[in-house]
C-alpha atoms as a PDB file:
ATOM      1  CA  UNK A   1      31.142  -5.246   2.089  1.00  0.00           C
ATOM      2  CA  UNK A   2      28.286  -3.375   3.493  1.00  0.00           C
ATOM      3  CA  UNK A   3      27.948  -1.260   0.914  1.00  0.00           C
ATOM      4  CA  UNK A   4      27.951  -3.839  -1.863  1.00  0.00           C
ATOM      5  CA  UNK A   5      23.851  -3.479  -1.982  1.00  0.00           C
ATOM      6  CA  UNK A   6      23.891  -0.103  -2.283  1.00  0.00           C
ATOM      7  CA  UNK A   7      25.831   0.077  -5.262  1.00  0.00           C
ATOM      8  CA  UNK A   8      24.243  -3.004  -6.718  1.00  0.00           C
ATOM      9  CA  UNK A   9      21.434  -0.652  -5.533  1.00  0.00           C
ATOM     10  CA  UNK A  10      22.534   2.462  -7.690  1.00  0.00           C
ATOM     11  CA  UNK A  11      23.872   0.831 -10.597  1.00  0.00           C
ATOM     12  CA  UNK A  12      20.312  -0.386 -11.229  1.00  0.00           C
ATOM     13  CA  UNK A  13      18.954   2.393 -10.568  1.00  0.00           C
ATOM     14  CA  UNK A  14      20.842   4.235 -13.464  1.00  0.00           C
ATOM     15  CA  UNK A  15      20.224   1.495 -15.539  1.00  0.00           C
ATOM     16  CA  UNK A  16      16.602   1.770 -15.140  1.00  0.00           C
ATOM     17  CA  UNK A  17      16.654   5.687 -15.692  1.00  0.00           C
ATOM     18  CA  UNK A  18      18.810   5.135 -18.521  1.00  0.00           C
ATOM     19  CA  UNK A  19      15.864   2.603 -20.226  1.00  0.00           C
ATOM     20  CA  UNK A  20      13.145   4.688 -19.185  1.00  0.00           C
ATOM     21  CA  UNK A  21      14.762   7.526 -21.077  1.00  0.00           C
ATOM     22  CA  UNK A  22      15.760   5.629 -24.014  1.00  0.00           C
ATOM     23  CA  UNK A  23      12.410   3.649 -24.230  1.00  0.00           C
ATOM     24  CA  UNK A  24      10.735   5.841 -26.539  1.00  0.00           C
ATOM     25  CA  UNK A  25      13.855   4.876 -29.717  1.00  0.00           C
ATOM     26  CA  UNK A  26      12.009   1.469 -29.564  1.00  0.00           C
ATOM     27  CA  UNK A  27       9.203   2.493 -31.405  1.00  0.00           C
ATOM     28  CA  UNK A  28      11.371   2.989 -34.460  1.00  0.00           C
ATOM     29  CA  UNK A  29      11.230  -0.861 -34.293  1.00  0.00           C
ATOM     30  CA  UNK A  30       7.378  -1.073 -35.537  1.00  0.00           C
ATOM     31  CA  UNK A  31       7.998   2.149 -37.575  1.00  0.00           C
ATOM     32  CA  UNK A  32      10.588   0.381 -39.799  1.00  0.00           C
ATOM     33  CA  UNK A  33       9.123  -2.868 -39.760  1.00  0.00           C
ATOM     34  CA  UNK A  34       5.717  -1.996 -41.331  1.00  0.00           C
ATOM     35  CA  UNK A  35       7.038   1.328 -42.857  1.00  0.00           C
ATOM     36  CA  UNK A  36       4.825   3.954 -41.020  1.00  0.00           C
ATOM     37  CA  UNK A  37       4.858   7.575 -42.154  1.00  0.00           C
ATOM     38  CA  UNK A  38       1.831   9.053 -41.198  1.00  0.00           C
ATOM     39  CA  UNK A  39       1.572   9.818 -37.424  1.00  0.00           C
ATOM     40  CA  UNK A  40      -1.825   9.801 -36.383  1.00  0.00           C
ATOM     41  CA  UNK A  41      -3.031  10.192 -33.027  1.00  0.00           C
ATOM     42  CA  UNK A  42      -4.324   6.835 -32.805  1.00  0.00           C
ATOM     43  CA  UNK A  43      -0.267   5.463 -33.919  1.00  0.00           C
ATOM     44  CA  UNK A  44       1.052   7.796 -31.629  1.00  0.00           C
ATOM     45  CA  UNK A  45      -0.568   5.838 -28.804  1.00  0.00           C
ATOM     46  CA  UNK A  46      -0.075   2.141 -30.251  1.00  0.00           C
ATOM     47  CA  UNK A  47       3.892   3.043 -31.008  1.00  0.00           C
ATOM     48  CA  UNK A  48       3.838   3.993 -26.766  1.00  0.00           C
ATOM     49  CA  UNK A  49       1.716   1.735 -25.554  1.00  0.00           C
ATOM     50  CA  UNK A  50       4.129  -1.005 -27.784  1.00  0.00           C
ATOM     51  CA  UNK A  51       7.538   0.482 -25.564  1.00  0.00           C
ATOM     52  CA  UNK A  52       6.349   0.759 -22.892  1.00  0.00           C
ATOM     53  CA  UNK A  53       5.259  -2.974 -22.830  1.00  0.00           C
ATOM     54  CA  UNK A  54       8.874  -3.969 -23.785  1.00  0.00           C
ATOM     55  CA  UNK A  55      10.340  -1.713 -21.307  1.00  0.00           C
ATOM     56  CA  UNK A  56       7.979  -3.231 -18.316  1.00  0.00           C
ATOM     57  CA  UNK A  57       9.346  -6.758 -19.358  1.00  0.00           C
ATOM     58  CA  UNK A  58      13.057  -5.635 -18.918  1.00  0.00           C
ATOM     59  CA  UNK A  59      12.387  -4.040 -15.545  1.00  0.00           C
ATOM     60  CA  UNK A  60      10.126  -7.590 -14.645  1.00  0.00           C
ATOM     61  CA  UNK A  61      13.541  -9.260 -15.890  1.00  0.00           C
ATOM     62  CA  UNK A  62      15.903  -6.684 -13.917  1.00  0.00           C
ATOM     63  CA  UNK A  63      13.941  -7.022 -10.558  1.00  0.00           C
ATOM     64  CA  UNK A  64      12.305 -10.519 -11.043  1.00  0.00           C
ATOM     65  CA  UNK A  65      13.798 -12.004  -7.044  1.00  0.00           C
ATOM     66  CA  UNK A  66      12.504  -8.504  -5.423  1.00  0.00           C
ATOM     67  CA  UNK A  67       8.830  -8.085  -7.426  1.00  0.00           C
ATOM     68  CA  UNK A  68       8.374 -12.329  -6.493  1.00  0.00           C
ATOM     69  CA  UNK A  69       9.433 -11.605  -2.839  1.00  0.00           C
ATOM     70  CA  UNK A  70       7.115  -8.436  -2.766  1.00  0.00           C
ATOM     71  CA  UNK A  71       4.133  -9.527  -4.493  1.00  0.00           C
ATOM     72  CA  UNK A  72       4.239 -12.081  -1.456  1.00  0.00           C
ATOM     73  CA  UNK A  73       4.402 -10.097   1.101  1.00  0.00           C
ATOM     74  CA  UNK A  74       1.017  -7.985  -0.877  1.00  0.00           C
ATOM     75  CA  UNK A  75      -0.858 -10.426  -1.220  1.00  0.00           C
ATOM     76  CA  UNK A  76      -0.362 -11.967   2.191  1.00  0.00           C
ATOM     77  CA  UNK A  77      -1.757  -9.124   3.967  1.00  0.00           C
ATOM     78  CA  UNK A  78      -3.305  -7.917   1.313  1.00  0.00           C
ATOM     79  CA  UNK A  79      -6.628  -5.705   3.372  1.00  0.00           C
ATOM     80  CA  UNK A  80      -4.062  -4.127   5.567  1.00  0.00           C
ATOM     81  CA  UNK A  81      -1.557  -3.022   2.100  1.00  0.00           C
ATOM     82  CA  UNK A  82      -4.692  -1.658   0.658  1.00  0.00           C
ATOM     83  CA  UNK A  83      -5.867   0.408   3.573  1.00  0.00           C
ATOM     84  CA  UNK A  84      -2.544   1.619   4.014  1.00  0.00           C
ATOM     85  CA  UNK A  85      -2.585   1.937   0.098  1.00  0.00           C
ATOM     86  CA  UNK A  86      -5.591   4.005   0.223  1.00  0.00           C
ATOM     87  CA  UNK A  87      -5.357   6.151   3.328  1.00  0.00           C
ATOM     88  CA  UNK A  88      -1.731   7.806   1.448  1.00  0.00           C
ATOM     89  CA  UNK A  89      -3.556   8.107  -1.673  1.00  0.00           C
ATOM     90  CA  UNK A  90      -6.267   9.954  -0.326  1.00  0.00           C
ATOM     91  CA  UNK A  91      -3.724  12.204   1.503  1.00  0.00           C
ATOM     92  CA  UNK A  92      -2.043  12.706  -2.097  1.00  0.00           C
ATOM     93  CA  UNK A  93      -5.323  12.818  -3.908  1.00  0.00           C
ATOM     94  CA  UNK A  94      -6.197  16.038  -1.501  1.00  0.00           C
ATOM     95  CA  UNK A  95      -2.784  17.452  -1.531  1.00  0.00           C
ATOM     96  CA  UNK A  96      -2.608  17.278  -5.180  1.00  0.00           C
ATOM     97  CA  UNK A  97      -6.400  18.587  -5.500  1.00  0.00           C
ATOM     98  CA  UNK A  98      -5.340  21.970  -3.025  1.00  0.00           C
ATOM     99  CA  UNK A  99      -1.943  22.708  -5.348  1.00  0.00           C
ATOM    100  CA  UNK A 100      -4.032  22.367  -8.252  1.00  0.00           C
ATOM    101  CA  UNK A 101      -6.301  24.775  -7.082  1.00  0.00           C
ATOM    102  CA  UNK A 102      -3.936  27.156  -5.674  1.00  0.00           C
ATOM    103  CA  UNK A 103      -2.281  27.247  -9.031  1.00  0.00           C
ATOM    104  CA  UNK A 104      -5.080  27.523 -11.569  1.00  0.00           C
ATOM    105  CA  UNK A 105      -6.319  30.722  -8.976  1.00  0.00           C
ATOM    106  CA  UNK A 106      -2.653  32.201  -8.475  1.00  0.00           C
ATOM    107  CA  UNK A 107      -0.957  31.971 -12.018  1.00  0.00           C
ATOM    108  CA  UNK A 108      -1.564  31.998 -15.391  1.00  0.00           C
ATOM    109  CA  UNK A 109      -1.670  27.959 -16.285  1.00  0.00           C
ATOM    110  CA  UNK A 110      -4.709  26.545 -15.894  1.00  0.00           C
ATOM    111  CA  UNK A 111      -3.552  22.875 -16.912  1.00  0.00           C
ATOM    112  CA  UNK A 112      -0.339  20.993 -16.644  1.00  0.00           C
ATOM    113  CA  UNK A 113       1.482  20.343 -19.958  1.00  0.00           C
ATOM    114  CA  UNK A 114       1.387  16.640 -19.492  1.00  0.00           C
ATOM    115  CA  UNK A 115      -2.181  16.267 -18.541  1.00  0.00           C
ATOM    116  CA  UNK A 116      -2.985  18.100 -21.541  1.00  0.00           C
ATOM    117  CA  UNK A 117      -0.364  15.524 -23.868  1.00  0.00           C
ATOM    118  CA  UNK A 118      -2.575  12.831 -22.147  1.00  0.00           C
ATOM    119  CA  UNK A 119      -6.103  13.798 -22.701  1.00  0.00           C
ATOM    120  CA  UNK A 120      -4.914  14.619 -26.679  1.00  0.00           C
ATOM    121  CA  UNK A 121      -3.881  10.674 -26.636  1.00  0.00           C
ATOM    122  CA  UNK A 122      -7.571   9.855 -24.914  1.00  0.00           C
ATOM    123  CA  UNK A 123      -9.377  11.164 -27.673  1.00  0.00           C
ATOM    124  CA  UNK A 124      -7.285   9.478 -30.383  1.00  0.00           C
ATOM    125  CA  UNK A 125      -7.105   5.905 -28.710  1.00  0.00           C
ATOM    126  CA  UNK A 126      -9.333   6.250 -25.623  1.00  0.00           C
ATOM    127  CA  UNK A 127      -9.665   2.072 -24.373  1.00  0.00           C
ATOM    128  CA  UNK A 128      -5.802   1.528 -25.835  1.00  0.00           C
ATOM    129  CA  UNK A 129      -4.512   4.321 -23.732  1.00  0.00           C
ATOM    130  CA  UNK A 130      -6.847   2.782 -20.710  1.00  0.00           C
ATOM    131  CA  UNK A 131      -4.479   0.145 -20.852  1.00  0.00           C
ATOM    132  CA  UNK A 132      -1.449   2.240 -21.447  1.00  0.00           C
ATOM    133  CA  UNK A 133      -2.168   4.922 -18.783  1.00  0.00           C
ATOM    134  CA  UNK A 134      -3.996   2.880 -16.183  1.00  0.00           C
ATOM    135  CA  UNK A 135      -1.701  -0.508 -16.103  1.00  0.00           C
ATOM    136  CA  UNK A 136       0.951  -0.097 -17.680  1.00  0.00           C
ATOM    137  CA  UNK A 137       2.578   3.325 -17.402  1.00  0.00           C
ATOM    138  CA  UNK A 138       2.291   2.722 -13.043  1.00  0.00           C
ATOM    139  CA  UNK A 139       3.981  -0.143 -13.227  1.00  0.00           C
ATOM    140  CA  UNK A 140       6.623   1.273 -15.307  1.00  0.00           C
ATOM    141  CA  UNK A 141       6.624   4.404 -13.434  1.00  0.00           C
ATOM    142  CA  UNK A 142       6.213   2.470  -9.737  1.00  0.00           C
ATOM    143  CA  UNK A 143       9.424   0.546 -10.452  1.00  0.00           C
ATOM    144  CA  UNK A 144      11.795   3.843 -12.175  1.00  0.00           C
ATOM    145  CA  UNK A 145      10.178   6.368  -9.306  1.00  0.00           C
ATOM    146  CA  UNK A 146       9.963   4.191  -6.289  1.00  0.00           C
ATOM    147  CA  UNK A 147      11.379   0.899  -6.209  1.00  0.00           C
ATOM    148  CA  UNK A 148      14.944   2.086  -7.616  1.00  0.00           C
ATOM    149  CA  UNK A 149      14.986   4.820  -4.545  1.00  0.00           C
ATOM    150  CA  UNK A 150      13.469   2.321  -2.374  1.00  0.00           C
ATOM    151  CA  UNK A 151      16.769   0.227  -2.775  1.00  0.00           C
ATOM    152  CA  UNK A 152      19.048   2.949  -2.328  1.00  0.00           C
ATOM    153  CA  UNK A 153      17.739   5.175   0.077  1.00  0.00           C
ATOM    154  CA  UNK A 154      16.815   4.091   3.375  1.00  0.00           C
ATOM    155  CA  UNK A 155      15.725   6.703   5.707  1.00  0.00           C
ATOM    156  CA  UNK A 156      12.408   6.920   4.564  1.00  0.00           C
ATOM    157  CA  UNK A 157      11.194  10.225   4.754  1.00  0.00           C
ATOM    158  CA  UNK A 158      14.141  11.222   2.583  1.00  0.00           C
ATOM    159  CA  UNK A 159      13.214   8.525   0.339  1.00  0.00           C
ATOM    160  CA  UNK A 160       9.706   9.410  -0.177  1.00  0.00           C
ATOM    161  CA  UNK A 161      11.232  13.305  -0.633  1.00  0.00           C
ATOM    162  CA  UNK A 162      13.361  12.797  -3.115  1.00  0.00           C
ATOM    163  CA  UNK A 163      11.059   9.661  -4.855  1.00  0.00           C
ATOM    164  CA  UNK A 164       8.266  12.450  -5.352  1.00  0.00           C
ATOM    165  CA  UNK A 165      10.456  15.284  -6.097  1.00  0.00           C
ATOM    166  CA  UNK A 166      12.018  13.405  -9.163  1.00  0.00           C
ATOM    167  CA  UNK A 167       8.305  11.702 -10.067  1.00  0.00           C
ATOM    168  CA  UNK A 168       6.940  15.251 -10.328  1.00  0.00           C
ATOM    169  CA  UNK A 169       9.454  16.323 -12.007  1.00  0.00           C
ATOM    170  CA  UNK A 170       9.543  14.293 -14.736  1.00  0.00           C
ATOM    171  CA  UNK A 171       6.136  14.765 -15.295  1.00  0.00           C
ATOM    172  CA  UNK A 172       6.554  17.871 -15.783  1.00  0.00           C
ATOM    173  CA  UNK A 173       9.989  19.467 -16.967  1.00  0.00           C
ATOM    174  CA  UNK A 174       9.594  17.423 -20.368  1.00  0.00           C
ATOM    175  CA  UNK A 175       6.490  19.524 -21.452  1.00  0.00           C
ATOM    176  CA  UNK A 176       6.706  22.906 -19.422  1.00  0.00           C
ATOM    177  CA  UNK A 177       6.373  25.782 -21.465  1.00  0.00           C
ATOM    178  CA  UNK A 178       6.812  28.454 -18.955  1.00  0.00           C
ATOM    179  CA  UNK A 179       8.060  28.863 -15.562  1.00  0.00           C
ATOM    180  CA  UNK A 180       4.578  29.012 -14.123  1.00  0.00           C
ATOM    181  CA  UNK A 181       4.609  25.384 -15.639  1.00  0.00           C
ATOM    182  CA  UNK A 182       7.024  23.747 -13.241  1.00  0.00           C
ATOM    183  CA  UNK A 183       4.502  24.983 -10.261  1.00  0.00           C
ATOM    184  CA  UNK A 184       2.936  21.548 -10.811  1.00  0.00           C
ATOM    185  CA  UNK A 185       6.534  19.644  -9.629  1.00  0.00           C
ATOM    186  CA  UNK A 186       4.491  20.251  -6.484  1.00  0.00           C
ATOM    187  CA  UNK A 187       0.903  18.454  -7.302  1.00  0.00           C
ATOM    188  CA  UNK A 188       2.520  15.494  -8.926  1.00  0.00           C
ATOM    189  CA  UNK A 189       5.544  15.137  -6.223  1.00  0.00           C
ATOM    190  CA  UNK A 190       2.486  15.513  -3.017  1.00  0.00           C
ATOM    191  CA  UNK A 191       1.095  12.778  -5.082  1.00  0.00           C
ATOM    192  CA  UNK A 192       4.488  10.632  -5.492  1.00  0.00           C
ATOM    193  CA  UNK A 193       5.571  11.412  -2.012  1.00  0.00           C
ATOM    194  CA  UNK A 194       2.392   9.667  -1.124  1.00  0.00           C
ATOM    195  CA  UNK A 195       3.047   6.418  -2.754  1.00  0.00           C
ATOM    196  CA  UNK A 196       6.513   6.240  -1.646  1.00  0.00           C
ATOM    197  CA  UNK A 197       5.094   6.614   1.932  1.00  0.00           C
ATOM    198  CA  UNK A 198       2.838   3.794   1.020  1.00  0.00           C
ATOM    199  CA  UNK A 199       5.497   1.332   0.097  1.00  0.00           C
ATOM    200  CA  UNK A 200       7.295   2.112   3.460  1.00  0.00           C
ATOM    201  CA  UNK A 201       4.822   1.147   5.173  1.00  0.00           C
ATOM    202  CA  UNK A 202       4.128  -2.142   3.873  1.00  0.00           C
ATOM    203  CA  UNK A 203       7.671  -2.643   1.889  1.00  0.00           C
ATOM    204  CA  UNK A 204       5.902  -3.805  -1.418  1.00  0.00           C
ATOM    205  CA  UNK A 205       5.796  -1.885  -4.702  1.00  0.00           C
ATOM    206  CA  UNK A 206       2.646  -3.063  -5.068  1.00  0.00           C
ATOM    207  CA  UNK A 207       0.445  -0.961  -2.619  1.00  0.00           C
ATOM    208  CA  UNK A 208       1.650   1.849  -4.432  1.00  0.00           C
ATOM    209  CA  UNK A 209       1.464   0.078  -7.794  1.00  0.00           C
ATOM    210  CA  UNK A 210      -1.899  -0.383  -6.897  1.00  0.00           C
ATOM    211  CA  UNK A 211      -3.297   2.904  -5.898  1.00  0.00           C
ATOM    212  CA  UNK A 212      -1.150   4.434  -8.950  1.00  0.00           C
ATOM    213  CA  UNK A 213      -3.304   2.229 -11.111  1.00  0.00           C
ATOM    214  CA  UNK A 214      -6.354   2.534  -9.474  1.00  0.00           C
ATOM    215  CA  UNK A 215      -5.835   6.579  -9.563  1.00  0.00           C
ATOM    216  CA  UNK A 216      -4.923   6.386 -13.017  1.00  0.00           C
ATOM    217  CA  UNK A 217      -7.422   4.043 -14.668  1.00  0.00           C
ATOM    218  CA  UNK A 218     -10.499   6.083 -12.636  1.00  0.00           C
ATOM    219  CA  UNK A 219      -8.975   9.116 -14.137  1.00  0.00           C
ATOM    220  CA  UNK A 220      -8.566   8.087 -17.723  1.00  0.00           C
ATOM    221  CA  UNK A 221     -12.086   5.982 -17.903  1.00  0.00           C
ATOM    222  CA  UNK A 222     -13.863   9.535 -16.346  1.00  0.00           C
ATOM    223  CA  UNK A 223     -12.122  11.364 -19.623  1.00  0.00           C
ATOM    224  CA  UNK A 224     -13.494   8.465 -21.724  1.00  0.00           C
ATOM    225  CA  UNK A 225     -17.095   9.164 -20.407  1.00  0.00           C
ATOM    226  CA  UNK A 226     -16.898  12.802 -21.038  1.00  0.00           C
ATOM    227  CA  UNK A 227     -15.464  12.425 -24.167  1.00  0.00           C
ATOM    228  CA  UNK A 228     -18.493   9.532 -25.192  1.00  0.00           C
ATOM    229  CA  UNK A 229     -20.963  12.286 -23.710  1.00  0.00           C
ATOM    230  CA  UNK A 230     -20.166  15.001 -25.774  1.00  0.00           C
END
């Protein structure tokens, strides 16, 4: 059955969009348990940071065999995954810097929706949310935006399409308050189409795992200086 991986292939993949959706009910767990009714910002962030922990330990458990066989083949040749790593993330870094700038000069938004949600979490929690944001979150997001594609896709040019078409997506359709709003599909996919093209190259989540965490810690630790500065 040659197509037996590819459905093994897609039922995970719904399985994995189905937890990542879902993830968020599991903070009613440490709501109930120590009877929280106040919803600080500072909660806010330890109720996430405490899902999205459980949720990377069921995708660990889902994909155990192919993060074992692909940490391998990272750290083997680990200088050549990281300059592969980096060149795409520059290329996404730019990409996303231009659409950025293109749409705080041409419409009416002047900040995505998201990136606001995240700076507001910064200032409540800043070193809990370095965790969240800069290790955690890429993992989680690495394995539900690339490695389930990965798997099911394998031309990979359509791959890396459609991996940073739904990545920039859903960073952006669950906050968007206008239509000018869902401009930045395009800044966050460039940046996602990136990192899929980075784990083509060296067929290991964890050059783009890498340079999503790298990209996301230096981001959230130069909010924490401003915010320490003012």
């Amino acid at each position: 059955m040659k197509y037996k991986p590819y459905l093994i292939a897609g039922l995970k993949l719904l399985l994995v969009i189905t937890l990542f959706f879902s993830s968020s009910y599991l903070q009613w767990i440490p709501i109930k348990l120590f009877h929280i009714t106040k919803m600080t910002g500072t909660t806010a962030t330890l109720l996430t940071l405490f899902s999205d922990v459980i949720l990377m330990l069921l995708l660990i458990l889902i994909y155990f065999k192919d993060l074992k066989k692909e940490w391998n083949l990272f750290r083997t040749r680990l200088m050549p995954n990281l300059d592969k790593g980096f060149k795409y993330w520059f290329l996404g870094l730019g990409m996303m810097f231009v659409t950025n700038l293109l749409i705080i000069l041409f419409s009416p938004v002047k900040q995505a929706n998201n990136e606001a949600a995240v700076q507001t979490l910064i200032q409540a929690a800043p070193w809990f949310m370095l965790i969240t944001a800069g290790i955690i979150a890429p993992f989680i997001e690495e394995i539900t935006f690339r490695k389930t594609f990965h798997d099911l896709i394998p031309n990979k040019w359509i791959f890396a399409i459609v991996s940073g078409l739904v990545f920039g997506a859903l960073h952006v359709i669950s906050s968007a308050t206008s239509p000018f709003d869902y401009l930045y599909i395009i800044s966050y996919g460039a940046l996602g189409f990136f990192f899929a093209r980075s784990y083509s190259e060296t067929d290991s989540v964890f050059t783009s795992m890498s340079m999503h965490m790298f990209h996301n810690t230096i981001l959230t630790l130069f909010s924490i200086v401003q915010l320490y500065l003012k």
